[in-house]
Protein backbone atom coordinates (compact mmCIF):
# COMPACT_ATOMS: atom_id res chain seq x y z
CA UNK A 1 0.00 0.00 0.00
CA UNK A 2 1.12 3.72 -0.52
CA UNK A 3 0.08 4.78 3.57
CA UNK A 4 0.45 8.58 4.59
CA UNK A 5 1.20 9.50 8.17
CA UNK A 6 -0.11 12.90 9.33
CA UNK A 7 1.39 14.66 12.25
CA UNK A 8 2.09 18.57 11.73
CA UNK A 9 5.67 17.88 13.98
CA UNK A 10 9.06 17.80 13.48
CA UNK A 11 10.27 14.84 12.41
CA UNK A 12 12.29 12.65 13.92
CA UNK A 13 12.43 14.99 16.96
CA UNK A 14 16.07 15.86 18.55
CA UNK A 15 14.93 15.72 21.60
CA UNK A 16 11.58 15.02 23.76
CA UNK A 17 8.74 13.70 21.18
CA UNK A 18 6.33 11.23 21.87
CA UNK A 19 4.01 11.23 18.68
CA UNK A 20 6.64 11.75 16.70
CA UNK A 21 8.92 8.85 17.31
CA UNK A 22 5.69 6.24 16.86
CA UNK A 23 5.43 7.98 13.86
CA UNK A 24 8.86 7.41 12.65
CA UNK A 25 8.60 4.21 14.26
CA UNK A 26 5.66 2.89 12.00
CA UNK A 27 7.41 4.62 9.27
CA UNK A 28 10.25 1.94 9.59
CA UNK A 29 8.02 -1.36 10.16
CA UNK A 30 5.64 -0.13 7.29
CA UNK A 31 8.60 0.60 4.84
CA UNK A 32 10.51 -3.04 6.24
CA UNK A 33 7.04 -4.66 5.13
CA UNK A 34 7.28 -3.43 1.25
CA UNK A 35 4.84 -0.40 1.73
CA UNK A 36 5.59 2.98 0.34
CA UNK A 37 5.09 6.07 3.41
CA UNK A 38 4.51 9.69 2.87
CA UNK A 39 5.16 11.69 5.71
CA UNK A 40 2.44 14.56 5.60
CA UNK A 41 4.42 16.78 7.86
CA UNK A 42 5.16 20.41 8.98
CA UNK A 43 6.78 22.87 6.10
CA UNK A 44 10.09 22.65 6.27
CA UNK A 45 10.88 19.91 8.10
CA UNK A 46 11.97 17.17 5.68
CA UNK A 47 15.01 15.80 7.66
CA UNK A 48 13.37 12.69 8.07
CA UNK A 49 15.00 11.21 4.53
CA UNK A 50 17.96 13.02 4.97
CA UNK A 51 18.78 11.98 8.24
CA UNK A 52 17.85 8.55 8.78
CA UNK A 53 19.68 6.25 6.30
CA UNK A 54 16.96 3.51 6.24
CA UNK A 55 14.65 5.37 4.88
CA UNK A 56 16.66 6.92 2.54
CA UNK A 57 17.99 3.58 1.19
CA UNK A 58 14.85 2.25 0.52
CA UNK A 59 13.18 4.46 -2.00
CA UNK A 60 10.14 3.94 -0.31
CA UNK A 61 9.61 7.20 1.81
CA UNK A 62 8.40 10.60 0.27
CA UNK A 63 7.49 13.89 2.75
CA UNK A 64 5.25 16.12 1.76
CA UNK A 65 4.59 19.57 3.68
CA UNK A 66 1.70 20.70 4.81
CA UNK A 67 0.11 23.48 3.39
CA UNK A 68 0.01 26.51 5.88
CA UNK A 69 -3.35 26.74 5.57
CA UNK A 70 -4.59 23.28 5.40
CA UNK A 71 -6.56 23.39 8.91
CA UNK A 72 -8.85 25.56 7.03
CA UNK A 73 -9.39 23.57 4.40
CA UNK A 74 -11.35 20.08 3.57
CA UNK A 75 -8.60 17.26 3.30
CA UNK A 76 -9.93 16.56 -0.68
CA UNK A 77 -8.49 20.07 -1.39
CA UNK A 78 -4.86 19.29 -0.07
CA UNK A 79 -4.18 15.71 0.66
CA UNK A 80 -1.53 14.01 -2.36
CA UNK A 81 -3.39 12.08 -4.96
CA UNK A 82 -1.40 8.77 -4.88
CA UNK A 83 -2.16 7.48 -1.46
CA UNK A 84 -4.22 4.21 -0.70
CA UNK A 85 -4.62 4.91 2.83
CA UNK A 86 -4.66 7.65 5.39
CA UNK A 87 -3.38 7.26 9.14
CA UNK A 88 -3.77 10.42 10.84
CA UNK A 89 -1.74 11.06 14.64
CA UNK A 90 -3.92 13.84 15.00
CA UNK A 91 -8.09 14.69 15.26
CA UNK A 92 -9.29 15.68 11.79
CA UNK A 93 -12.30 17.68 11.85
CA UNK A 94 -15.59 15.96 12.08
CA UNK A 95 -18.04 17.88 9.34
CA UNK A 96 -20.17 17.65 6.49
CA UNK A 97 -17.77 17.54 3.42
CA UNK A 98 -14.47 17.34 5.62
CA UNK A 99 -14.56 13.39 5.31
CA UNK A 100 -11.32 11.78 3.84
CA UNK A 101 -11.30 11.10 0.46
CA UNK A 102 -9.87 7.97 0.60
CA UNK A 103 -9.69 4.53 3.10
CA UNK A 104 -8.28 6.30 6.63
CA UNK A 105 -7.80 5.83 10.27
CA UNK A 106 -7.41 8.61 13.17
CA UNK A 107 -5.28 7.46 15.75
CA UNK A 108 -6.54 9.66 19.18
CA UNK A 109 -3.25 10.25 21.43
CA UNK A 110 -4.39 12.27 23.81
CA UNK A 111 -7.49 12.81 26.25
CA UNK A 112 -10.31 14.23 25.16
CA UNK A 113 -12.96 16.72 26.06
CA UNK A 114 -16.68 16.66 26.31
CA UNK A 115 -17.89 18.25 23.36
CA UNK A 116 -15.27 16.46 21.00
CA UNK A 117 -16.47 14.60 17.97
CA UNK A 118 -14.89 11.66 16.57
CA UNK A 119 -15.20 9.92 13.02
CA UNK A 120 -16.20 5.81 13.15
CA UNK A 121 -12.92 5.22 11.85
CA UNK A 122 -10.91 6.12 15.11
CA UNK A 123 -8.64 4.21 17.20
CA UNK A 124 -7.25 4.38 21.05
CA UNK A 125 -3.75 3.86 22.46
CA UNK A 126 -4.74 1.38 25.05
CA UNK A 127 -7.94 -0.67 26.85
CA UNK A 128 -8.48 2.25 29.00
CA UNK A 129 -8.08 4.87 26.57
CA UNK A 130 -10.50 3.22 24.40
CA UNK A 131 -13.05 2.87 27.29
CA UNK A 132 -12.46 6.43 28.10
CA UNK A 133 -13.92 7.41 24.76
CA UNK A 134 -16.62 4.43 24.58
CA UNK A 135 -14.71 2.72 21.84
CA UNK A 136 -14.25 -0.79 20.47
CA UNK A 137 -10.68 -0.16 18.77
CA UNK A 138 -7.00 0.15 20.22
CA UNK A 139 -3.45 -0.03 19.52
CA UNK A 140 -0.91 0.11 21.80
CA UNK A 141 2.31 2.31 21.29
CA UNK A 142 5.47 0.45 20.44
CA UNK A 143 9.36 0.96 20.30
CA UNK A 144 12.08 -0.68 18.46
CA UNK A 145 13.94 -2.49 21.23
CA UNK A 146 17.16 -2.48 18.79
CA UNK A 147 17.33 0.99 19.20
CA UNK A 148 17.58 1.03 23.21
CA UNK A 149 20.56 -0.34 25.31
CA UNK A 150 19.42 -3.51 27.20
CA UNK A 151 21.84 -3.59 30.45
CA UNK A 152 21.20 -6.67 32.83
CA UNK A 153 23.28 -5.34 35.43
CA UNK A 154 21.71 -1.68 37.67
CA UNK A 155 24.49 -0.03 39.89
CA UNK A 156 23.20 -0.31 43.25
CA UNK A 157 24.04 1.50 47.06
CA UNK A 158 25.93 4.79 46.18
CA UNK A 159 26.26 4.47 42.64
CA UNK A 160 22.86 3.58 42.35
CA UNK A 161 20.22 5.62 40.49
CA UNK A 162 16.68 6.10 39.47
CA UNK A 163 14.89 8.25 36.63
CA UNK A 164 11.84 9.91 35.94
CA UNK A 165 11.10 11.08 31.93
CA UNK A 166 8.53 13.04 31.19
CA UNK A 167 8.25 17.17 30.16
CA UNK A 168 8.18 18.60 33.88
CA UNK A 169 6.13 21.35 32.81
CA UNK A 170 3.16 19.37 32.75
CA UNK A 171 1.99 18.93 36.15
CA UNK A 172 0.52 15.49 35.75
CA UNK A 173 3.59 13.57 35.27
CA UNK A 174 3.98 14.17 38.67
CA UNK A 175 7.60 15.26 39.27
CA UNK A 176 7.14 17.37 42.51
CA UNK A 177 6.14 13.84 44.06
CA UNK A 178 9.15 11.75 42.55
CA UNK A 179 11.62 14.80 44.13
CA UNK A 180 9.85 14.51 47.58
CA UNK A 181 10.07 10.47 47.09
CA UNK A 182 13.73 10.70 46.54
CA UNK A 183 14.47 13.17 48.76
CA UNK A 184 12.51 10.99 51.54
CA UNK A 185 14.88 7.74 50.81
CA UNK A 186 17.94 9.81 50.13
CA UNK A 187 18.23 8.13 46.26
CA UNK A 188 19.54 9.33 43.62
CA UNK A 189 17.54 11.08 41.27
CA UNK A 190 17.93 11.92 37.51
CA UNK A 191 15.32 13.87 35.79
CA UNK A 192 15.00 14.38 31.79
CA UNK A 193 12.04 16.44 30.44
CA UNK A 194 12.86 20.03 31.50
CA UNK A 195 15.21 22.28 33.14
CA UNK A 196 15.32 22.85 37.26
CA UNK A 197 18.03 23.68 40.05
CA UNK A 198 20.09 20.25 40.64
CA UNK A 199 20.36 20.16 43.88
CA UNK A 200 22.00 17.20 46.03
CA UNK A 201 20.61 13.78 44.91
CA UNK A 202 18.36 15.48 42.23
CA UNK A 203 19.76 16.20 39.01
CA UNK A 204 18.32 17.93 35.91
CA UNK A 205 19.21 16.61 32.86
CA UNK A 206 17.12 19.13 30.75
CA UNK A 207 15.55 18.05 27.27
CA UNK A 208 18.08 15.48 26.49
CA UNK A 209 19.01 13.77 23.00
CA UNK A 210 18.22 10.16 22.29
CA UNK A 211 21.49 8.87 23.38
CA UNK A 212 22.15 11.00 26.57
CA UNK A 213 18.24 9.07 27.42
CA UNK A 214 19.23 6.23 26.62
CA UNK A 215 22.64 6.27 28.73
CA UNK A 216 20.88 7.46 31.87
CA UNK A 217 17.55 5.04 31.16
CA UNK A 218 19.67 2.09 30.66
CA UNK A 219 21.56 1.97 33.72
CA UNK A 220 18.73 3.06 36.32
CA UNK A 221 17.40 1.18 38.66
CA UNK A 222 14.17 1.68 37.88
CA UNK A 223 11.68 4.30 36.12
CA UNK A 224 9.48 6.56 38.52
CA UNK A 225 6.57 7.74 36.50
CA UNK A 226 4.17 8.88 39.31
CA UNK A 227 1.73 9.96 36.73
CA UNK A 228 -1.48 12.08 38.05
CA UNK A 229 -4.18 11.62 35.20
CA UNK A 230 -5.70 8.97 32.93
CA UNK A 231 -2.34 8.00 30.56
CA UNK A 232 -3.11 7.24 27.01
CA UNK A 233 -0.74 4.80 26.44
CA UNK A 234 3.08 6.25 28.05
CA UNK A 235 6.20 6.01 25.97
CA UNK A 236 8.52 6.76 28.33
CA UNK A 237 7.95 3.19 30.41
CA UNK A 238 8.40 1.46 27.24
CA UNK A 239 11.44 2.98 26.35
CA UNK A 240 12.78 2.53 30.13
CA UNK A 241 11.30 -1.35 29.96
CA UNK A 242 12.99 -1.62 26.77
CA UNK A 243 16.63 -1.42 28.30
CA UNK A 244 15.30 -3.76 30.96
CA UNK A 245 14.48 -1.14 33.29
CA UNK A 246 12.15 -1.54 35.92
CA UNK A 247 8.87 0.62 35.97
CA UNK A 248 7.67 2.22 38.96
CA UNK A 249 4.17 4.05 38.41
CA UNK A 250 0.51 4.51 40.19
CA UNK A 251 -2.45 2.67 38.44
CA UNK A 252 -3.82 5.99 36.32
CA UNK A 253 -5.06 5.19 33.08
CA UNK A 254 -2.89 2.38 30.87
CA UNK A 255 -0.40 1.98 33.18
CA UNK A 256 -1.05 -1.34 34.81
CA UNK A 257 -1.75 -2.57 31.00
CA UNK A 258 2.01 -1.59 30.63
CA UNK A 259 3.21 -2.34 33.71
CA UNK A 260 2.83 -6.48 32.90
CA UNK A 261 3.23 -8.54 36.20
CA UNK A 262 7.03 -8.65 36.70
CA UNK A 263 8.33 -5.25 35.11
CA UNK A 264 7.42 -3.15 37.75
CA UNK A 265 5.85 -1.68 41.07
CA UNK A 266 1.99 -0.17 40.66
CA UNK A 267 1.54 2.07 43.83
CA UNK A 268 -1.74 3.09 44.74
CA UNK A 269 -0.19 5.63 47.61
CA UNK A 270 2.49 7.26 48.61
CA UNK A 271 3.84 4.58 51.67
CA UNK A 272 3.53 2.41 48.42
CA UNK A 273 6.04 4.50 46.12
CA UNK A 274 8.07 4.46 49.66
CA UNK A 275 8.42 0.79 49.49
CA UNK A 276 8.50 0.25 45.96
CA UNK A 277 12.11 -0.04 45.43
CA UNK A 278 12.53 -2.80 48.45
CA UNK A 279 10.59 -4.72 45.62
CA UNK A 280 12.60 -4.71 42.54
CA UNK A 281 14.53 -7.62 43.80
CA UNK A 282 11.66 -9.72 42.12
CA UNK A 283 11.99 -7.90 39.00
CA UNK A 284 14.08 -9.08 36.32
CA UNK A 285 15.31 -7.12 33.72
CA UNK A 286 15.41 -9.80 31.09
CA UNK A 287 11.71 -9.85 32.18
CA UNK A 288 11.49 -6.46 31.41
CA UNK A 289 13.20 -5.93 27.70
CA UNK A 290 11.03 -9.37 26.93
CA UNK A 291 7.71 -7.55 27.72
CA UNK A 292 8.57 -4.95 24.91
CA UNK A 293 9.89 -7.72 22.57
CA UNK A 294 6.26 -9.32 22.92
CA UNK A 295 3.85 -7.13 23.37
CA UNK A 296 5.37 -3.62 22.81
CA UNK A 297 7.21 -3.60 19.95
CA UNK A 298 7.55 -1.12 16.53
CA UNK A 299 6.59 -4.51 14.67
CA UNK A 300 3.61 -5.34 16.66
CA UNK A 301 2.24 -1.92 16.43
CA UNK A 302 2.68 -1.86 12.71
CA UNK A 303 0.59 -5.30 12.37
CA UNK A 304 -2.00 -4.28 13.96
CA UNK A 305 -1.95 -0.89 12.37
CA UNK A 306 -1.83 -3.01 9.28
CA UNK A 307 -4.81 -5.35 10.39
CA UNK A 308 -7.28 -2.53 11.14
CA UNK A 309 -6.73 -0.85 8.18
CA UNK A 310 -7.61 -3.79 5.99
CA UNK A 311 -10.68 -3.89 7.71
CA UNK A 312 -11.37 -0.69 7.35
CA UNK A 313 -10.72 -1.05 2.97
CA UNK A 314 -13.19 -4.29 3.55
CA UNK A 315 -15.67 -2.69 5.55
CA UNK A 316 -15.56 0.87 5.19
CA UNK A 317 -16.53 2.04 8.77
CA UNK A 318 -14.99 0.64 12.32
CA UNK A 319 -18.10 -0.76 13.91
CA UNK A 320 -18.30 1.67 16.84
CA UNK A 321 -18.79 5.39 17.76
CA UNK A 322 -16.57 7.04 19.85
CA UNK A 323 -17.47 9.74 22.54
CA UNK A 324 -16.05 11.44 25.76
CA UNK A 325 -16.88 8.49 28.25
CA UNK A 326 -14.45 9.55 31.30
CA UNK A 327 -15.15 8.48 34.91
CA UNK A 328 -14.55 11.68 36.97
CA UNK A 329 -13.08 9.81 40.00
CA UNK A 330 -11.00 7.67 37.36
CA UNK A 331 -8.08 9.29 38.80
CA UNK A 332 -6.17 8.75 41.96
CA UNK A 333 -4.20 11.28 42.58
CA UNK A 334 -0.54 10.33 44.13
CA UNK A 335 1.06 12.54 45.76
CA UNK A 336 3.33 13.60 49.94
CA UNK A 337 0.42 13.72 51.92
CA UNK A 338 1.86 16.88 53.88
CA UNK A 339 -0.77 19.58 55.67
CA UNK A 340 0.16 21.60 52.44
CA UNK A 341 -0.45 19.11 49.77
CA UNK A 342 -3.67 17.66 51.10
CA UNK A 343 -5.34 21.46 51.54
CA UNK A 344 -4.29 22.01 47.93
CA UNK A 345 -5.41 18.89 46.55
CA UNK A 346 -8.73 19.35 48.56
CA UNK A 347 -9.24 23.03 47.13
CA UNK A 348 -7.94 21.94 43.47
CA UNK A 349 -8.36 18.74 42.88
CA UNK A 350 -4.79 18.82 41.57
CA UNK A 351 -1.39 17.95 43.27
């Protein structure tokens, strides 16, 4: 098939990017399965052939850039000619006459709001996600575990260290708790996502490159991902599973679909997060990289990318009808439970 991607990004991002490396990701698997890709992409940023020799070797990948304007516009007025099927990373308006001219698939990564509309031919990041939004269809995010370092062996005692990845700006992820947690054990604490004051055992790593990540994922202990709302379907435990590094998270959204038994510590509290790394003795890393291999990887994504959208050329329409469908008490929030932090959470509902 001749399959476009749509994500107005940069592509493949330098540094933090989480729909953009699954969509360099499928990309890859599509392109090592005999399909042509088109990157539909943001003007001016055509590195992806340049910079990434597979793609460039293989004759099979063509960007084209966005028209400023094409948000304004019905997708029959600016989407290429020669593609078979659409898979869009981002919502594409729901309207008379804004319909896809061709076979397509919207893949949701995000949450939702209330008065969003969705076309039949939508799909979810995980089981929760999908229930979230009342829907039938799912695919979980993958990585390609050749690109990530496995390392049996974690330093331990002094040399010892743990990691949390996410963009620190966004309150959810939660860092403020994984400081307090590390400054309550006395660990060692490297963060990547965003810039800070290091400060004894907590380091800021800022918005690192993939290497740099994969350095300081590879040899942690474990991941803290203390994440504060329902997640879609994370990257950043994948990647850290990936180099056979432990996950330690609360049970928000996809996480315990992630989290398989025996990668990982799911912490419904704070005393939990306390005495989650007392159990990563039970958690082998081998364990961990395997869980990717199996169920997380840039190849399994792709096939099931691949099997939904040959039922949607068979049948046309995904059998179900998306909506906001959220829980309002689906979250448990994690978080110190100082005077402080429980007045604030009790005035704000936020952490």
């Amino acid at each position: 098939m001749r399959i476009g991607l749509l994500h107005e990004s940069i592509l493949p991002p330098r540094t933090y990017g989480g729909i953009e490396r699954i969509v360099v990701a499928l990309s890859r698997a599509f392109i090592r399965r005999g399909h042509d890709v088109t990157i539909l992409c943001k003007k001016g940023e055509a590195r992806l052939i340049a910079e990434d020799p597979a793609h460039a070797s293989s004759g099979r990948l063509k960007v084209f850039e966005l028209p400023a304007d094409y948000l304004a516009r019905p997708p029959s007025m600016w989407l290429p000619k020669d593609l078979d099927f659409l898979h869009s990373h981002q919502p594409l308006r729901v309207a008379e006459g804004w319909k896809p001219p061709l076979p397509f698939v919207v893949t949701i990564h995000g949450n939702g709001h209330a008065d969003e509309k969705y076309w039949q031919n939508t799909a979810f990041l995980s089981e929760s996600h999908a229930r979230n939004h009342a829907a039938k269809y799912f695919v979980y995010n993958g990585v390609d575990p050749s690109r990530y370092t496995y390392q049996r062996e974690k330093a331990q005692a002094e040399e010892g260290y743990f990691v949390f990845l996410a963009r620190t700006t966004w309150r959810v992820k939660n860092v403020k708790t994984a400081i307090a947690w590390a400054n309550d054990l006395g660990v060692r604490l490297e963060i990547m996502g965003g810039s800070g004051v290091s400060r004894g055992n907590i380091r800021f790593n800022g918005l690192v490159d993939e290497t740099e990540k994969v350095k300081l994922l590879s040899g942690a202990r474990a991941l803290v991902y203390p994440t504060n709302w329902d997640e879609p379907c994370a990257g950043a435990p994948l990647e850290a599973l990936a180099c056979g590094t432990p996950v330690i998270s609360t049970a928000n959204g996809c996480m315990p679909e992630l989290v398989r038994p025996g990668t990982g510590v799911i912490c419904s509290d704070y005393n939990e997060l306390l005495a989650a790394p007392a159990k990563l003795d039970s958690v082998h890393p081998e364990d961990c990289r395997k869980s990717v291999e199996e169920f997380f990887s840039d190849e399994r994504m792709a096939d099931d990318y691949l099997q939904l959208m040959t039922k949607i050329i068979r049948d046309g329409e995904l059998d179900h009808e998306p909506r906001f469908n959220f829980n309002s008490k689906s979250v448990h929030l994690l978080y110190k439970p100082t005077v402080v932090n429980r007045i604030r959470v009790a005035m704000t509902g936020k952490v």
